[in-house]
C-alpha atoms as a PDB file:
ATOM      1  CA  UNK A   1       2.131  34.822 128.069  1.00  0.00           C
ATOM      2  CA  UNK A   2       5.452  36.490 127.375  1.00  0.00           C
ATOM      3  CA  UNK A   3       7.252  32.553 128.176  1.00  0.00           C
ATOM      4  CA  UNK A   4       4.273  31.111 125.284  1.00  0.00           C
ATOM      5  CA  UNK A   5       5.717  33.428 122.650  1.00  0.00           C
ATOM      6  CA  UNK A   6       9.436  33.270 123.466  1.00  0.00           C
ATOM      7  CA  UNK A   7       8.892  28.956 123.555  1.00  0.00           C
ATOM      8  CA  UNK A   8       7.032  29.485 119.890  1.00  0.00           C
ATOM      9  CA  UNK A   9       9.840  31.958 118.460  1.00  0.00           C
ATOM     10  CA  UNK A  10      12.655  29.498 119.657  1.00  0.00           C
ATOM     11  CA  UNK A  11      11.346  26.772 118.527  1.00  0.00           C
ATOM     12  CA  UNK A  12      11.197  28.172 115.199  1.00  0.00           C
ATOM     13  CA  UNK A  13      14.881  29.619 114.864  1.00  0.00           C
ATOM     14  CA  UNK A  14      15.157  25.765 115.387  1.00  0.00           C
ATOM     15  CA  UNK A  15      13.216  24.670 112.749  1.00  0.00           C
ATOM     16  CA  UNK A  16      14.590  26.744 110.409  1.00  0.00           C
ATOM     17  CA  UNK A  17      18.310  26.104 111.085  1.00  0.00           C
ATOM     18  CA  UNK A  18      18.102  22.377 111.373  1.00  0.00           C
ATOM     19  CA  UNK A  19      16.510  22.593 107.833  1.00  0.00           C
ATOM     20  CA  UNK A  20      19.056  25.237 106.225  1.00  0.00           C
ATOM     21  CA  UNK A  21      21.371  24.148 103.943  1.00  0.00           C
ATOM     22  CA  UNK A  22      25.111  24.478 104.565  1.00  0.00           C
ATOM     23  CA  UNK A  23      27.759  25.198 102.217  1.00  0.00           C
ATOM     24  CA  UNK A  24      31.124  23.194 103.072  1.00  0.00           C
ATOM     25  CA  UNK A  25      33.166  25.228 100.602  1.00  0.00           C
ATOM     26  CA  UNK A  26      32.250  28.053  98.359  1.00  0.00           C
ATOM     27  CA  UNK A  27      34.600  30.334  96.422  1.00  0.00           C
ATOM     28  CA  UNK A  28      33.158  33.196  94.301  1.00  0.00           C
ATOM     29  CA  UNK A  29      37.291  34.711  94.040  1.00  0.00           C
ATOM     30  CA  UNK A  30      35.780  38.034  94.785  1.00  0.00           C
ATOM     31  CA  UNK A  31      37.937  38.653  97.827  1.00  0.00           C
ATOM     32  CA  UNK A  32      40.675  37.369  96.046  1.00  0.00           C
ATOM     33  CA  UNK A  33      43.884  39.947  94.464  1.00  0.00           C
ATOM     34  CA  UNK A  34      43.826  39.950  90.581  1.00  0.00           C
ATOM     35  CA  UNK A  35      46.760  37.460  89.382  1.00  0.00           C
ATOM     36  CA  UNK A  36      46.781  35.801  92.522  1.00  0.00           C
ATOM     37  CA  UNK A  37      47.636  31.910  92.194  1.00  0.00           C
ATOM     38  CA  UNK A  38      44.748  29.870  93.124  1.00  0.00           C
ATOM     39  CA  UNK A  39      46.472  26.851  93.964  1.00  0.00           C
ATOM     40  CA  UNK A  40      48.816  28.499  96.598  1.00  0.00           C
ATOM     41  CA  UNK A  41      45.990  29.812  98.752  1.00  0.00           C
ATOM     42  CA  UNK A  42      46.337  29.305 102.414  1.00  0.00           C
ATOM     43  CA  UNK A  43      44.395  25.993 103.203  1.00  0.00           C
ATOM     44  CA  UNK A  44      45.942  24.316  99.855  1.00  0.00           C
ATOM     45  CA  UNK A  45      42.291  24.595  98.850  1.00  0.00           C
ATOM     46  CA  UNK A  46      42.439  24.435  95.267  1.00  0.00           C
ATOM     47  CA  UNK A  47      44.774  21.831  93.417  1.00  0.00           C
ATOM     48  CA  UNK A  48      46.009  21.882  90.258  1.00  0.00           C
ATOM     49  CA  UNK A  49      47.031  18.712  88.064  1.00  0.00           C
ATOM     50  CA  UNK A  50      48.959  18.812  85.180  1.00  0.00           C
ATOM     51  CA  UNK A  51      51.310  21.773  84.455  1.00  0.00           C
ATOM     52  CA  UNK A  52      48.090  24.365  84.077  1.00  0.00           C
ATOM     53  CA  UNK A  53      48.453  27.892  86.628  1.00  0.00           C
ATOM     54  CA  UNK A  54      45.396  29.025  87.451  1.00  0.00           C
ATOM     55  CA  UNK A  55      45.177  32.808  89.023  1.00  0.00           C
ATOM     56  CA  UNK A  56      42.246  35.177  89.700  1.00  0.00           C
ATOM     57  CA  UNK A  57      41.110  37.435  86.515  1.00  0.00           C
ATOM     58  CA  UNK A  58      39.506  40.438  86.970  1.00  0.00           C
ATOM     59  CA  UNK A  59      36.815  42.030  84.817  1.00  0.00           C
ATOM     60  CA  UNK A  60      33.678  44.413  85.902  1.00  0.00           C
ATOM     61  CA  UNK A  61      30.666  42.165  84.982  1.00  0.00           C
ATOM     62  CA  UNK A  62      31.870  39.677  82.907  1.00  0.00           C
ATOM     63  CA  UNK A  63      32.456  36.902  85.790  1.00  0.00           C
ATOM     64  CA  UNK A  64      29.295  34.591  86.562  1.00  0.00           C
ATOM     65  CA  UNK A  65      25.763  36.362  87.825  1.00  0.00           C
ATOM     66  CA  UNK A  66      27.249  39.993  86.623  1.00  0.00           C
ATOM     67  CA  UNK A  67      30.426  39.400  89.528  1.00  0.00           C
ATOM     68  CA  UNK A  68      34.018  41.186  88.989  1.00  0.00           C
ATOM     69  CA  UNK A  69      36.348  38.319  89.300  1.00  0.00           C
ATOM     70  CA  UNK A  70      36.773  34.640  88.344  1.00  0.00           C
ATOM     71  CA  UNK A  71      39.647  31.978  88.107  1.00  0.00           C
ATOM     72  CA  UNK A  72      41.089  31.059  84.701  1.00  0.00           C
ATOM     73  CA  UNK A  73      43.175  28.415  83.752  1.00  0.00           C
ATOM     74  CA  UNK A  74      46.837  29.134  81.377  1.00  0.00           C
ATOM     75  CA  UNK A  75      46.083  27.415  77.928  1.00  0.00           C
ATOM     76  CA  UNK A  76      48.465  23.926  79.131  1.00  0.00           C
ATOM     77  CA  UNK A  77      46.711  21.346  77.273  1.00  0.00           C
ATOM     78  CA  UNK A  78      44.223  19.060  80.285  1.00  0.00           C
ATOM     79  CA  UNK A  79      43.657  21.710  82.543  1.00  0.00           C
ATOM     80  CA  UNK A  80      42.383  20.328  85.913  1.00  0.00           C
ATOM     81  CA  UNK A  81      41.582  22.165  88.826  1.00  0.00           C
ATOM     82  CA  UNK A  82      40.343  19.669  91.956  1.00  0.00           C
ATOM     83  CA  UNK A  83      38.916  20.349  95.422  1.00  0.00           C
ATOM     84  CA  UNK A  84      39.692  17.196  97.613  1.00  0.00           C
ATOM     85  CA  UNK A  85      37.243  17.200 100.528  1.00  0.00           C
ATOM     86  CA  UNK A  86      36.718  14.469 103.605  1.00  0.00           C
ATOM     87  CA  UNK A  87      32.610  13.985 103.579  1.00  0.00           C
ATOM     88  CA  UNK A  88      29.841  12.591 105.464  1.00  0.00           C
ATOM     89  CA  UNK A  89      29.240   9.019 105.000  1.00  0.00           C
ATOM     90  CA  UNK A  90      25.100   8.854 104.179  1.00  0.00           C
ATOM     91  CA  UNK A  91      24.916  12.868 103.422  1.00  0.00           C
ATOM     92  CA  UNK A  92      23.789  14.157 100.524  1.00  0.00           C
ATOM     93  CA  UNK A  93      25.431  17.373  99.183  1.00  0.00           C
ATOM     94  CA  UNK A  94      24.692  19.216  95.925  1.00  0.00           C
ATOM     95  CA  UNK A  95      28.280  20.433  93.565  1.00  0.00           C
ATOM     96  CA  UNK A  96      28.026  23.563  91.806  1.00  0.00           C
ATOM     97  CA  UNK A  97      30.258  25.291  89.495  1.00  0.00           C
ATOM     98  CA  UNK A  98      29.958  27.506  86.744  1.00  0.00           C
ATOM     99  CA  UNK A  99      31.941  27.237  83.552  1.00  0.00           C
ATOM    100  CA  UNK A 100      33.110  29.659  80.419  1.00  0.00           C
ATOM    101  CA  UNK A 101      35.203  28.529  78.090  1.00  0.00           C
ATOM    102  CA  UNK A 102      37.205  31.248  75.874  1.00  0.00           C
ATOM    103  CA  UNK A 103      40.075  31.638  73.393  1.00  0.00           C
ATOM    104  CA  UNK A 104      39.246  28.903  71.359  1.00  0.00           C
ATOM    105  CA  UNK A 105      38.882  31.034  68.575  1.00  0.00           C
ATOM    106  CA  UNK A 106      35.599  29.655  67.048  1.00  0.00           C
ATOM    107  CA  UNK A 107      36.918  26.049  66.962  1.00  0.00           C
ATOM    108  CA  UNK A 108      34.244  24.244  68.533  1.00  0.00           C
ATOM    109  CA  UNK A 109      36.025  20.897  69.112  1.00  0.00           C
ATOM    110  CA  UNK A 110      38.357  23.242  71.674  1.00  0.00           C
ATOM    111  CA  UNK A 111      35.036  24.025  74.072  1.00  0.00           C
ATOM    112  CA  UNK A 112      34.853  20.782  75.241  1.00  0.00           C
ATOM    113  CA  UNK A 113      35.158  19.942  79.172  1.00  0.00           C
ATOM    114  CA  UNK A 114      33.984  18.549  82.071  1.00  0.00           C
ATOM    115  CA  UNK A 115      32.680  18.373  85.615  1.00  0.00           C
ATOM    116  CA  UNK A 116      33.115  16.151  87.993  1.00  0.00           C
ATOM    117  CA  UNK A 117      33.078  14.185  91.647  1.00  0.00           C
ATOM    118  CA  UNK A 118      34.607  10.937  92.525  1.00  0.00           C
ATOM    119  CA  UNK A 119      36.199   9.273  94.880  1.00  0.00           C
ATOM    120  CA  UNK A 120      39.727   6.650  94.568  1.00  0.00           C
ATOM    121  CA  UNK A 121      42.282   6.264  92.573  1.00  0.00           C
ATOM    122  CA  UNK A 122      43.277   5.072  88.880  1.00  0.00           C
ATOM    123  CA  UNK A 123      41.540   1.655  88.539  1.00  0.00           C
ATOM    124  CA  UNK A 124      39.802   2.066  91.325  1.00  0.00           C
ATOM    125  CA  UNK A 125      37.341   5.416  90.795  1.00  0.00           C
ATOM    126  CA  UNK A 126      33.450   5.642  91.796  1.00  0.00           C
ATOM    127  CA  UNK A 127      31.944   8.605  89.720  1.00  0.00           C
ATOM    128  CA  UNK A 128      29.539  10.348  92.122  1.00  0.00           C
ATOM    129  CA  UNK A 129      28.322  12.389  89.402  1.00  0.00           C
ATOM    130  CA  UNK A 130      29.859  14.103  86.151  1.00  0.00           C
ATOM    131  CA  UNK A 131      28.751  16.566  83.053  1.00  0.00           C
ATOM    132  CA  UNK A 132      30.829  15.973  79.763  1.00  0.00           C
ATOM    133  CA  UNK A 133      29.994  19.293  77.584  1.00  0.00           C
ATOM    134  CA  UNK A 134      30.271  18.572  73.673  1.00  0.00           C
ATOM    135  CA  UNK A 135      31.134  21.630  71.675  1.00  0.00           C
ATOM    136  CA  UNK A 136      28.959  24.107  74.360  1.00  0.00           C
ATOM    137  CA  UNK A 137      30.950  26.982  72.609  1.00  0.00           C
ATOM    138  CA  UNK A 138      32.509  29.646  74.147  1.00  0.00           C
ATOM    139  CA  UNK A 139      32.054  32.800  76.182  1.00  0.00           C
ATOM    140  CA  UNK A 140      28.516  32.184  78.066  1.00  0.00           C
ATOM    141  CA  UNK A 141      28.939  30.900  81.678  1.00  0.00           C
ATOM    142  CA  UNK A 142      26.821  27.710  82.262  1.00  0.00           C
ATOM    143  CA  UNK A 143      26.138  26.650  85.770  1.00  0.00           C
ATOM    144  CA  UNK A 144      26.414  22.843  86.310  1.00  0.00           C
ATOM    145  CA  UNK A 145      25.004  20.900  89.274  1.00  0.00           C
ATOM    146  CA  UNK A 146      23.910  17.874  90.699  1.00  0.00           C
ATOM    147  CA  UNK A 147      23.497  16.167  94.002  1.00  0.00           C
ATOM    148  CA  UNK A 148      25.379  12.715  95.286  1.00  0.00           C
ATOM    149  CA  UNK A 149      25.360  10.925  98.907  1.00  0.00           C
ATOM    150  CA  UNK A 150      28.299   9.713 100.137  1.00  0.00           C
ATOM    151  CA  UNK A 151      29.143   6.079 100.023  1.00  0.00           C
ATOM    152  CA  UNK A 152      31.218   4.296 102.875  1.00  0.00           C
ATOM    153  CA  UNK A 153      34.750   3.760 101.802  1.00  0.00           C
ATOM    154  CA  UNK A 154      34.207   6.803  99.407  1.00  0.00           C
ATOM    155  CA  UNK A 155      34.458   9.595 101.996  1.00  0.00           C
ATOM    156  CA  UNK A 156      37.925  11.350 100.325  1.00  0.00           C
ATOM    157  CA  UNK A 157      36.074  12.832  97.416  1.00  0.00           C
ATOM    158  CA  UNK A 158      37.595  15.149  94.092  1.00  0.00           C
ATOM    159  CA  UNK A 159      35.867  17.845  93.088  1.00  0.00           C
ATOM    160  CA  UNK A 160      36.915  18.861  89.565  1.00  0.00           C
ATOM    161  CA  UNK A 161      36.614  21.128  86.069  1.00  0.00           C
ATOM    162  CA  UNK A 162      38.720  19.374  82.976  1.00  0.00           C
ATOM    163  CA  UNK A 163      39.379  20.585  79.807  1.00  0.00           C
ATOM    164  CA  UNK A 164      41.957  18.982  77.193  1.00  0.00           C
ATOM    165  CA  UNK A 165      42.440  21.499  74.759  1.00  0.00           C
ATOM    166  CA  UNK A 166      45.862  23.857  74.200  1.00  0.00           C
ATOM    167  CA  UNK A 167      45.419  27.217  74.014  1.00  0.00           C
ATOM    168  CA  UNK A 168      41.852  27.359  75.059  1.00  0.00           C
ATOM    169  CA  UNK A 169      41.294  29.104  78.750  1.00  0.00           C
ATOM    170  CA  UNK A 170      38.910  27.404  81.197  1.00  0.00           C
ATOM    171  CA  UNK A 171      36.765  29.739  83.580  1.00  0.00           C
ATOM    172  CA  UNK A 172      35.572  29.127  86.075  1.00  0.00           C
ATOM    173  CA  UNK A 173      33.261  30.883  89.126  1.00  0.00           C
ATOM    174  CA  UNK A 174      30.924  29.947  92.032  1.00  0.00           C
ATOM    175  CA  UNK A 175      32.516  26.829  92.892  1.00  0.00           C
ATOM    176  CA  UNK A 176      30.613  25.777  95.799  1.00  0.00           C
ATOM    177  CA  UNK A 177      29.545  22.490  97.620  1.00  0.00           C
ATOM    178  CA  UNK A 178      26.560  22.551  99.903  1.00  0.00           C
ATOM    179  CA  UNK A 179      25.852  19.812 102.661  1.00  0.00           C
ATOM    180  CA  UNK A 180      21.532  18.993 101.932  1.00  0.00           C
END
């Protein structure tokens, strides 16, 4: 009998962690020193084009979900930060990042950004999914996601938060992509 209910529990562990989802690369920056440089991480995980710096800010409960700490952008005009990661060909994963915009000092035009994941290079890009934000102000976090499957030939994908405007500070928090 003991054998019956040991073969039902195991095969349930199984069930369950064939059918979790797992995150490939999630970074909340709450482990992370205030000021620290993002981009110079160990594991060159974060990547920043342009001239922007981004480093870790710290402030109790403003970050996303109620969190201490975030990453923030300088105010460089076209802030980019990028995640490159090798993927699955046929998987389907799900991008998440959430976004606050701030310093733009009520000009709306200045909120503008965007998030996105593609794959290739100039002249050569497929867009596996992106969220332009028109004037979403400035101060709230929003939390953007959506899901793509990998394409053969399109494995090298960029995982990425724009925004144009000088003198405006991009947030960011949460940035996480999960393997469905």
């Amino acid at each position: 009998m003991m054998r019956f209910y040991f073969s039902v529990f195991a095969t349930f562990i199984m069930l369950f962690t064939t059918t979790a989802q797992k995150s490939d690369f999630h970074q909340t920056f709450e482990t992370l020193e205030k000021g620290k440089d993002i981009t110079k991480l160990q594991n060159g995980k974060f990547t920043a084009w342009g001239k922007s710096t981004w480093t870790v800010s710290e402030k109790k409960g403003k970050g996303n979900r109620a969190s201490d700490k975030f990453a923030s952008s300088d105010g460089t005009m076209n802030a980019t930060l990028v995640v490159y990661k090798n993927l699955e060909v046929g998987a389907t994963y799900e991008f998440r990042v959430a976004v606050k915009i701030t310093n733009a000092k009520g000009n709306a035009k200045k909120t503008n950004y965007s998030v996105k994941a593609s794959s290739g290079k100039k002249g050569n890009i497929h867009k596996y999914g992106e969220v332009k934000l028109v004037e979403p102000g400035e101060n709230n976090w929003k939390l953007h996601r959506f899901e793509f499957t990998v394409i053969e030939g399109r494995e090298k994908v960029a995982l990425q938060v724009y925004r144009w405007a000088e003198g405006v500070i991009l947030n960011i928090d949460d940035f996480q992509l999960i393997k469905k």
